[in-house]
Protein backbone atom coordinates (compact mmCIF):
# COMPACT_ATOMS: atom_id res chain seq x y z
CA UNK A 1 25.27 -17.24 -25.59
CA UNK A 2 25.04 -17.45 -21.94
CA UNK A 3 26.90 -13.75 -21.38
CA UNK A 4 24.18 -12.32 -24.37
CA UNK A 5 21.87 -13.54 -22.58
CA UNK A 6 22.74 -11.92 -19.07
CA UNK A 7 23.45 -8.67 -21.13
CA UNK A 8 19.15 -8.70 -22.59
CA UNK A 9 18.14 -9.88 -19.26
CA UNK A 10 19.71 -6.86 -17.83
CA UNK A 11 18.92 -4.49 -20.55
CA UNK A 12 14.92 -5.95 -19.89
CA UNK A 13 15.65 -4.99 -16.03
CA UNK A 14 16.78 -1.53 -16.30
CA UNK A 15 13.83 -0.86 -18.77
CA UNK A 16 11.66 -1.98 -16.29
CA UNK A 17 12.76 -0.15 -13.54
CA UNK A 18 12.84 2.73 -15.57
CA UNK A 19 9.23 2.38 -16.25
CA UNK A 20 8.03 1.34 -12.56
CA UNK A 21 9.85 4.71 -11.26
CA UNK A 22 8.58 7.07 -14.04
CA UNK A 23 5.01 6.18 -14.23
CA UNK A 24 3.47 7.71 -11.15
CA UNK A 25 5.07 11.20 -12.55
CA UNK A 26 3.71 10.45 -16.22
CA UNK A 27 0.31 10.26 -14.47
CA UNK A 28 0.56 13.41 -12.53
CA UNK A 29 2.50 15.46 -14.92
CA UNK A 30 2.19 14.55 -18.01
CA UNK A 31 3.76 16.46 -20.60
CA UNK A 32 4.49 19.18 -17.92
CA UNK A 33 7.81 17.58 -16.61
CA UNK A 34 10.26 18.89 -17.86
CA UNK A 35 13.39 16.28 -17.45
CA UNK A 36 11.77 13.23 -18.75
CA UNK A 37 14.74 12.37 -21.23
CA UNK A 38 17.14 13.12 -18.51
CA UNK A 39 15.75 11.42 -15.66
CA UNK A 40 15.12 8.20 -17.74
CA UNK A 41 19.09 8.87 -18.65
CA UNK A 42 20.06 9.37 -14.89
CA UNK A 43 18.62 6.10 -13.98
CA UNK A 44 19.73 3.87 -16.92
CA UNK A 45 23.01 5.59 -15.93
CA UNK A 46 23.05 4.60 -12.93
CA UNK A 47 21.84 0.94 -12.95
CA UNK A 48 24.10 0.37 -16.20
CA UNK A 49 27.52 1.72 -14.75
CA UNK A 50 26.37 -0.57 -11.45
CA UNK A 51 25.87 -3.25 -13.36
CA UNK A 52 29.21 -2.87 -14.59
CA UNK A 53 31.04 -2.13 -11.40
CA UNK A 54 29.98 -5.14 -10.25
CA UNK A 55 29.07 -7.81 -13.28
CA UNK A 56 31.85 -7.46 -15.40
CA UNK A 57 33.40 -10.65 -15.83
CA UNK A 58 29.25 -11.58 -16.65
CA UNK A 59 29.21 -9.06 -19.88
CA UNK A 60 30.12 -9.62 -23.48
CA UNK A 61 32.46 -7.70 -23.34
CA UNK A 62 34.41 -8.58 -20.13
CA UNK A 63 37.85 -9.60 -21.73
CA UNK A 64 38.03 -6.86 -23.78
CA UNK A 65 41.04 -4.21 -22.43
CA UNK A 66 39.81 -1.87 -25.43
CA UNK A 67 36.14 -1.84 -24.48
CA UNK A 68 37.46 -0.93 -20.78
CA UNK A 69 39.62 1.76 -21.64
CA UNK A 70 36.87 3.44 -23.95
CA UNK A 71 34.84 2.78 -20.91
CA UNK A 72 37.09 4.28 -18.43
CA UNK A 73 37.42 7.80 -20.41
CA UNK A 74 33.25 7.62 -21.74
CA UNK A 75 32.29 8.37 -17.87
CA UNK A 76 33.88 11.88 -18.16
CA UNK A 77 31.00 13.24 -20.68
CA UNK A 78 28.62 11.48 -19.00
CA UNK A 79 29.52 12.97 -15.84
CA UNK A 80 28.98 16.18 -17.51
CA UNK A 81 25.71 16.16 -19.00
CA UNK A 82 24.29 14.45 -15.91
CA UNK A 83 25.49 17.73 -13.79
CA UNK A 84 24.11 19.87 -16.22
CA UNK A 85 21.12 17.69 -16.60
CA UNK A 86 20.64 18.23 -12.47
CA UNK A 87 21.18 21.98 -12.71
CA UNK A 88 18.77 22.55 -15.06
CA UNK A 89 16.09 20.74 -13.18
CA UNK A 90 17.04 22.05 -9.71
CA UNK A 91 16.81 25.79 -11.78
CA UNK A 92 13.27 24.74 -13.22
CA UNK A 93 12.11 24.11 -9.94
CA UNK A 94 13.72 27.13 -8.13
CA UNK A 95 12.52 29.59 -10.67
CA UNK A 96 8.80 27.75 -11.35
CA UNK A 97 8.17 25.75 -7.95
CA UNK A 98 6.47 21.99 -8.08
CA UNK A 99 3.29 23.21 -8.87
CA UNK A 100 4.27 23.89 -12.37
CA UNK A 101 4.66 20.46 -13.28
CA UNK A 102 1.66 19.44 -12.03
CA UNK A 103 -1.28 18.88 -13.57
CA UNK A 104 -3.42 19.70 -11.06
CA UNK A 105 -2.73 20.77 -6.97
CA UNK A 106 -3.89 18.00 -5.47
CA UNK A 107 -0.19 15.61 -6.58
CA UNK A 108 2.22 17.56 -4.54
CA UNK A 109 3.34 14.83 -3.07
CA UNK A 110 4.43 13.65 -6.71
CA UNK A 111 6.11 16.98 -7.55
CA UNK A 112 8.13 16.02 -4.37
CA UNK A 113 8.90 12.34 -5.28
CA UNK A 114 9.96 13.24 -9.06
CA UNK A 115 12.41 16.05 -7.40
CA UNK A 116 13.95 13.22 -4.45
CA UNK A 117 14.03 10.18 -7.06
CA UNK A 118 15.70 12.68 -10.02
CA UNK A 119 18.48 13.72 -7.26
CA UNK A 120 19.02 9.98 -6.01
CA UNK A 121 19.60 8.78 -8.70
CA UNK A 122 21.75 12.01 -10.17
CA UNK A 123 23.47 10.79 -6.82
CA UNK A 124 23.75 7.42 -7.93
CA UNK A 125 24.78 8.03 -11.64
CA UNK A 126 27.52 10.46 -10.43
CA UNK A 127 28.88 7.69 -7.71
CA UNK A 128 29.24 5.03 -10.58
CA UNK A 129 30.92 8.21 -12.77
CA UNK A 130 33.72 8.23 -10.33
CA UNK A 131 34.24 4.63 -9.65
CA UNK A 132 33.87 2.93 -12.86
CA UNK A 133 36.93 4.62 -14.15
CA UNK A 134 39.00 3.00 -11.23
CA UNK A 135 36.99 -0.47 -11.76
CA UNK A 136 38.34 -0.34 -15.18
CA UNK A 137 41.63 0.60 -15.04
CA UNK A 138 42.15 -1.87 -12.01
CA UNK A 139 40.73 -4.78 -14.15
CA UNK A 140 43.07 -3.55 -17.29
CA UNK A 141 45.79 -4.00 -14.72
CA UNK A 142 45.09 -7.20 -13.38
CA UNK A 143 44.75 -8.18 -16.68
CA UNK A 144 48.02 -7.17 -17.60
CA UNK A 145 49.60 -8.91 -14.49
CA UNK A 146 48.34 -11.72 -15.25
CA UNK A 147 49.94 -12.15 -18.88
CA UNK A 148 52.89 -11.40 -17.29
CA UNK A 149 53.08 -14.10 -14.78
């Protein structure tokens, strides 16, 4: 119950979060930003595979060498759609500028917040993309090591 438990409380987090850093570009922007779906993605993305790199033994599913493997080779499309996910926001901007998102002139200080918070935490999602792989198959190892001793 206790590892359920962590896995809600964390689930409650990230939702959170996710809310706290999108709601000052709702305001601005409404329904003129385009990369809602995968800027809430990007940072779920993020915080999740963190969460996993370093609370593992904490989850559910912590014992499980099958869960890790799946894990280990899931990062790969991930990986991909987050890229393309950053290109075609970096291309909406290049092509339209901030001030096509905005609602009106005076939030351009928003524009620039939604474009440095998407990218740090494209950053972010594509650091845990890399190293979760290695977390996994490292723990898989040590796993098997230790049945072996």
């Amino acid at each position: 119950m206790n590892k359920l438990t962590f896995s809600l409380l964390s689930l409650v987090i990230t939702l959170l979060v996710i809310t706290l850093i999108m709601l000052p570009i709702y305001q601005a922007c409404q329904d003129k930003y385009p990369a809602y779906i995968e800027n809430i993605l990007c940072i779920a993305i993020a915080l999740t595979l963190t969460r996993l790199l370093f609370l593992l033994d904490y989850h559910w599913f912590g014992d499980s060498n099958r869960i890790k493997t799946i894990l280990a080779f899931l990062v790969i499309p991930i990986g991909l759609y987050i890229v393309d996910a950053h290109y075609e926001f970096q291309r909406f901007v290049d092509e339209e500028g901030y001030e096509a998102m905005l609602i009106s002139d005076d939030d351009l200080a928003v524009a620039k917040y939604a474009k440095n918070q998407f990218i740090f935490f494209w950053s972010w999602a594509m650091i845990c993309c890399v190293a979760l792989p290695i977390k996994m198959i490292r723990s898989i190892w040590r796993d098997y090591k230790s049945r072996i001793k």
